[in-house]
C-alpha atoms as a PDB file:
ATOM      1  CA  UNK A   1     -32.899  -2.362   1.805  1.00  0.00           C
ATOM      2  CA  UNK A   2     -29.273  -1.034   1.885  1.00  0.00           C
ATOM      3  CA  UNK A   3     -27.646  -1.218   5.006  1.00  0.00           C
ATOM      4  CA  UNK A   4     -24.503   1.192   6.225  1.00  0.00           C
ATOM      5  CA  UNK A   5     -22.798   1.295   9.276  1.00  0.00           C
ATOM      6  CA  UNK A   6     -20.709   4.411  10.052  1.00  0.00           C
ATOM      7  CA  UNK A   7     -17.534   3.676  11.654  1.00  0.00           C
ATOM      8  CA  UNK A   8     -15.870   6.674  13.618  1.00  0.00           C
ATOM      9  CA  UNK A   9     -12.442   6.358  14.733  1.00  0.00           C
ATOM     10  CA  UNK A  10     -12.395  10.479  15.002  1.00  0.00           C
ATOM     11  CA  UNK A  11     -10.894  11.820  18.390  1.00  0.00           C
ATOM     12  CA  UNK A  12     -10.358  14.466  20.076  1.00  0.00           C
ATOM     13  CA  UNK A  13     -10.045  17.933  17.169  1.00  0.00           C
ATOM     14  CA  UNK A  14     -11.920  15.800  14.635  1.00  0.00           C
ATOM     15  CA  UNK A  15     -15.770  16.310  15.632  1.00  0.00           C
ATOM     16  CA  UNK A  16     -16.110  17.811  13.025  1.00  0.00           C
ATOM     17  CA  UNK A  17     -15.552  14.200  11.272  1.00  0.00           C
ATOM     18  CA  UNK A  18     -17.649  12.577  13.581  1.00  0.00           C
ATOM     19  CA  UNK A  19     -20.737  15.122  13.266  1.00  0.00           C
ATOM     20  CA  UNK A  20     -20.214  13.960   9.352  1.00  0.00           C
ATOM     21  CA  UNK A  21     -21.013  10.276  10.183  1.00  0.00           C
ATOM     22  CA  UNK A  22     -23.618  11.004  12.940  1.00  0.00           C
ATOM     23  CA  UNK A  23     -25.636  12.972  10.804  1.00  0.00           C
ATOM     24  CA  UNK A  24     -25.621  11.322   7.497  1.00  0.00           C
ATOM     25  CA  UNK A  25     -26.640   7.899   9.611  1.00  0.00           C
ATOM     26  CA  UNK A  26     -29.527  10.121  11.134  1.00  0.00           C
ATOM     27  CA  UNK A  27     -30.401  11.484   7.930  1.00  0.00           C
ATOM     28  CA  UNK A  28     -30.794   8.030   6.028  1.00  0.00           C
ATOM     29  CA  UNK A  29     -32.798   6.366   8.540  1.00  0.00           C
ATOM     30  CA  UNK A  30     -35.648   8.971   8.471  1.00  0.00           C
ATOM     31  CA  UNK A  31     -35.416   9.241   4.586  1.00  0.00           C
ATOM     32  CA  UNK A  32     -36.326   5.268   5.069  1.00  0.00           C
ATOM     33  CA  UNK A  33     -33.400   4.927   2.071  1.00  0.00           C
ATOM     34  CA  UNK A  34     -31.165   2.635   4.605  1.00  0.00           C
ATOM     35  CA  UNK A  35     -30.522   0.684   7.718  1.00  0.00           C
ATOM     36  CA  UNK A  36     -27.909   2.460   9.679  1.00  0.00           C
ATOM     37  CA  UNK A  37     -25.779   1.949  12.867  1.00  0.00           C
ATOM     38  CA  UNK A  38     -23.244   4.388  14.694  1.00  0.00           C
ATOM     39  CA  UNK A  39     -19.813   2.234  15.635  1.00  0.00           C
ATOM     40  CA  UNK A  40     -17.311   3.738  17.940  1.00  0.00           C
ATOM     41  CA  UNK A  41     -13.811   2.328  17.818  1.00  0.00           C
ATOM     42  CA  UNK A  42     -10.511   3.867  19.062  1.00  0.00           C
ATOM     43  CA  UNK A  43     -10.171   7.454  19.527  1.00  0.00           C
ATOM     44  CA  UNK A  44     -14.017   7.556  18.362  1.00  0.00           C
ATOM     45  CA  UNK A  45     -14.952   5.918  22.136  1.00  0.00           C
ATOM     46  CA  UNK A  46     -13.140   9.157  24.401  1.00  0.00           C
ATOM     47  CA  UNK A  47     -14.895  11.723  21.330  1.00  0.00           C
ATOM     48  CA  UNK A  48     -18.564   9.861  22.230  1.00  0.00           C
ATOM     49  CA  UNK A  49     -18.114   9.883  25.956  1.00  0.00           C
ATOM     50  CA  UNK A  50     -16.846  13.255  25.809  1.00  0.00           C
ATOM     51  CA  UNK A  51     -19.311  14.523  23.389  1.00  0.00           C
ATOM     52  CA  UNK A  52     -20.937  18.174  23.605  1.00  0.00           C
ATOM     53  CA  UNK A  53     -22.385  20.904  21.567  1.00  0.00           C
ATOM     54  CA  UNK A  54     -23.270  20.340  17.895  1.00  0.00           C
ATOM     55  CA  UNK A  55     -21.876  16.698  18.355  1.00  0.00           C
ATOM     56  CA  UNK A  56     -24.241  16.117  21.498  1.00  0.00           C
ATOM     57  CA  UNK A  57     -26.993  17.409  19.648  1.00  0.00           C
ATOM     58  CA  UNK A  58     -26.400  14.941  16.688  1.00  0.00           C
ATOM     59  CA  UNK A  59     -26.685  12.153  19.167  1.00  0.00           C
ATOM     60  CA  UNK A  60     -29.710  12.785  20.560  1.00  0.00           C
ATOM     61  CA  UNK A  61     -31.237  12.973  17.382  1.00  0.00           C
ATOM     62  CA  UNK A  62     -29.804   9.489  15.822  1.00  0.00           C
ATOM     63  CA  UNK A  63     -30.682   8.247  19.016  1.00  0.00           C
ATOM     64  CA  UNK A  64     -34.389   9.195  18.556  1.00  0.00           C
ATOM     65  CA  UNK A  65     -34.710   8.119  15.002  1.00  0.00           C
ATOM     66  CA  UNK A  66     -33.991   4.782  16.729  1.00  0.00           C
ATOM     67  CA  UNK A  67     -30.544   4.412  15.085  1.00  0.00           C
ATOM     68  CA  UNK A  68     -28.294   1.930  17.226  1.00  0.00           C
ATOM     69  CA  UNK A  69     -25.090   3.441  18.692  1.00  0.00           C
ATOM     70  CA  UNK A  70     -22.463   0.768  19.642  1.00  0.00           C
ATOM     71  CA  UNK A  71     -19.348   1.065  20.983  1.00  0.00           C
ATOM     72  CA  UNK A  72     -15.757  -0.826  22.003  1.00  0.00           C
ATOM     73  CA  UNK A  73     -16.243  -2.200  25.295  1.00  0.00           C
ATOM     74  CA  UNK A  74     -12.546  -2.728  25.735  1.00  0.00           C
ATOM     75  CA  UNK A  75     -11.766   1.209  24.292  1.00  0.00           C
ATOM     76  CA  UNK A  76     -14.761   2.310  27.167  1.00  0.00           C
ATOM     77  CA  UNK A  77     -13.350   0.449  29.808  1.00  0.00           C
ATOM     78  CA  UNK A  78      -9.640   1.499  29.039  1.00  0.00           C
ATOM     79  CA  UNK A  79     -11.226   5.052  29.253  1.00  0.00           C
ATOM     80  CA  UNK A  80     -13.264   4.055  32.716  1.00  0.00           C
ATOM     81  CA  UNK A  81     -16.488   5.073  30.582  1.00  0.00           C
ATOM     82  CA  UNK A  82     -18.164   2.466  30.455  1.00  0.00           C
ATOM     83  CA  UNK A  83     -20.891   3.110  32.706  1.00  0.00           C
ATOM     84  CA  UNK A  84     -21.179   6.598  31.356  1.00  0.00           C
ATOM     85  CA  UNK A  85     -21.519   5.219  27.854  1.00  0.00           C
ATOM     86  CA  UNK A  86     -24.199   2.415  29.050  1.00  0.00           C
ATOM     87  CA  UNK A  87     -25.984   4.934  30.964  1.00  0.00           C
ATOM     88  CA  UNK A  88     -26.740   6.913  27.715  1.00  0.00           C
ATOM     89  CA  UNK A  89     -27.294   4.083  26.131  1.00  0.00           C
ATOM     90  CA  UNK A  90     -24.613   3.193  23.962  1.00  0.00           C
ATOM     91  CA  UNK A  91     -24.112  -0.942  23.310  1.00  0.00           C
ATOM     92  CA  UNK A  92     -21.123  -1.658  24.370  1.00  0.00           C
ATOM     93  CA  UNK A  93     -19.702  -4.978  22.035  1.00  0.00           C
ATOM     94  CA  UNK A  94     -16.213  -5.909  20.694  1.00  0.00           C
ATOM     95  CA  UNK A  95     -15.007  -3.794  18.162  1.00  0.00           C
ATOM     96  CA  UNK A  96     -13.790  -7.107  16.196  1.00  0.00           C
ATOM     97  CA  UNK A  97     -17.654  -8.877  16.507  1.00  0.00           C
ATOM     98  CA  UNK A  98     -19.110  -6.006  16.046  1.00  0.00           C
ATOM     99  CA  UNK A  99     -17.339  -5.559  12.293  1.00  0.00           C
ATOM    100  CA  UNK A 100     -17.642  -9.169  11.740  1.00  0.00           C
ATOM    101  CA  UNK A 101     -21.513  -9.213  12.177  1.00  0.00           C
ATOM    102  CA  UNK A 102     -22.029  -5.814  10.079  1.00  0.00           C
ATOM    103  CA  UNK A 103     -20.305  -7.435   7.536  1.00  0.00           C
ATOM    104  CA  UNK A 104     -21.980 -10.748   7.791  1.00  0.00           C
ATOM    105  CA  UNK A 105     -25.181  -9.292   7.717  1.00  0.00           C
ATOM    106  CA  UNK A 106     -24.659  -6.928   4.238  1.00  0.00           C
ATOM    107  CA  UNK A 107     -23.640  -3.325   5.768  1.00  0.00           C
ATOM    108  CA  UNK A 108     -21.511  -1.357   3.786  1.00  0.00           C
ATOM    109  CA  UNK A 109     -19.325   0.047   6.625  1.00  0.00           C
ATOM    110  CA  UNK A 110     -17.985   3.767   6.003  1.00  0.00           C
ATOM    111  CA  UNK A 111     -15.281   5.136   7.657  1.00  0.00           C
ATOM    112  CA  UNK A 112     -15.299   8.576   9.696  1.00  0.00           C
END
């Protein structure tokens, strides 16, 4: 099965950008035509702990179609988020180990 991980480095003005990679992730998993994952990184990590509206919505939705959101751990605790971003459930892993294991196991990783 193909496997793509959206990467969002979006911030603050750009949710428009992030609602892009949100919802296509959301949309593949319940076609069943790929394995997806959300990935946070940068600007991206504020944007997700800020999140509201459309972009909220999107969430909640890729988060009950079971899709995995991860984060930076080092961009969530530079923010003090990090329990914020746990609390709604967002895995919180190295940005670097996080791109190295997508890769290693076959994602296509798409930048947003």
């Amino acid at each position: 099965m193909t496997k793509i991980a959206s990467w969002i480095t979006a911030g603050s003005g750009q949710e428009g950008k992030a609602l892009a990679g949100v919802r296509i992730a959301a949309r593949l998993k319940q076609s069943g035509r790929a394995e997806t994952k959300v990935v946070f990184f940068g600007p991206g990590v504020q944007l997700l702990d800020e999140a509201s509206g459309e972009l909220r919505e999107a969430l909640e939705s890729l988060k009950g179609a079971g899709v995995p959101i991860l984060a930076c751990q080092f961009n969530a605790q530079q923010l003090g988020a990090t329990d914020r971003l746990k609390a709604y459930g967002v895995d919180l892993q190295s940005a670097g180990d996080v791109l190295v294991q997508l890769t290693e196991e076959g994602y296509q990783v798409v930048g947003y």
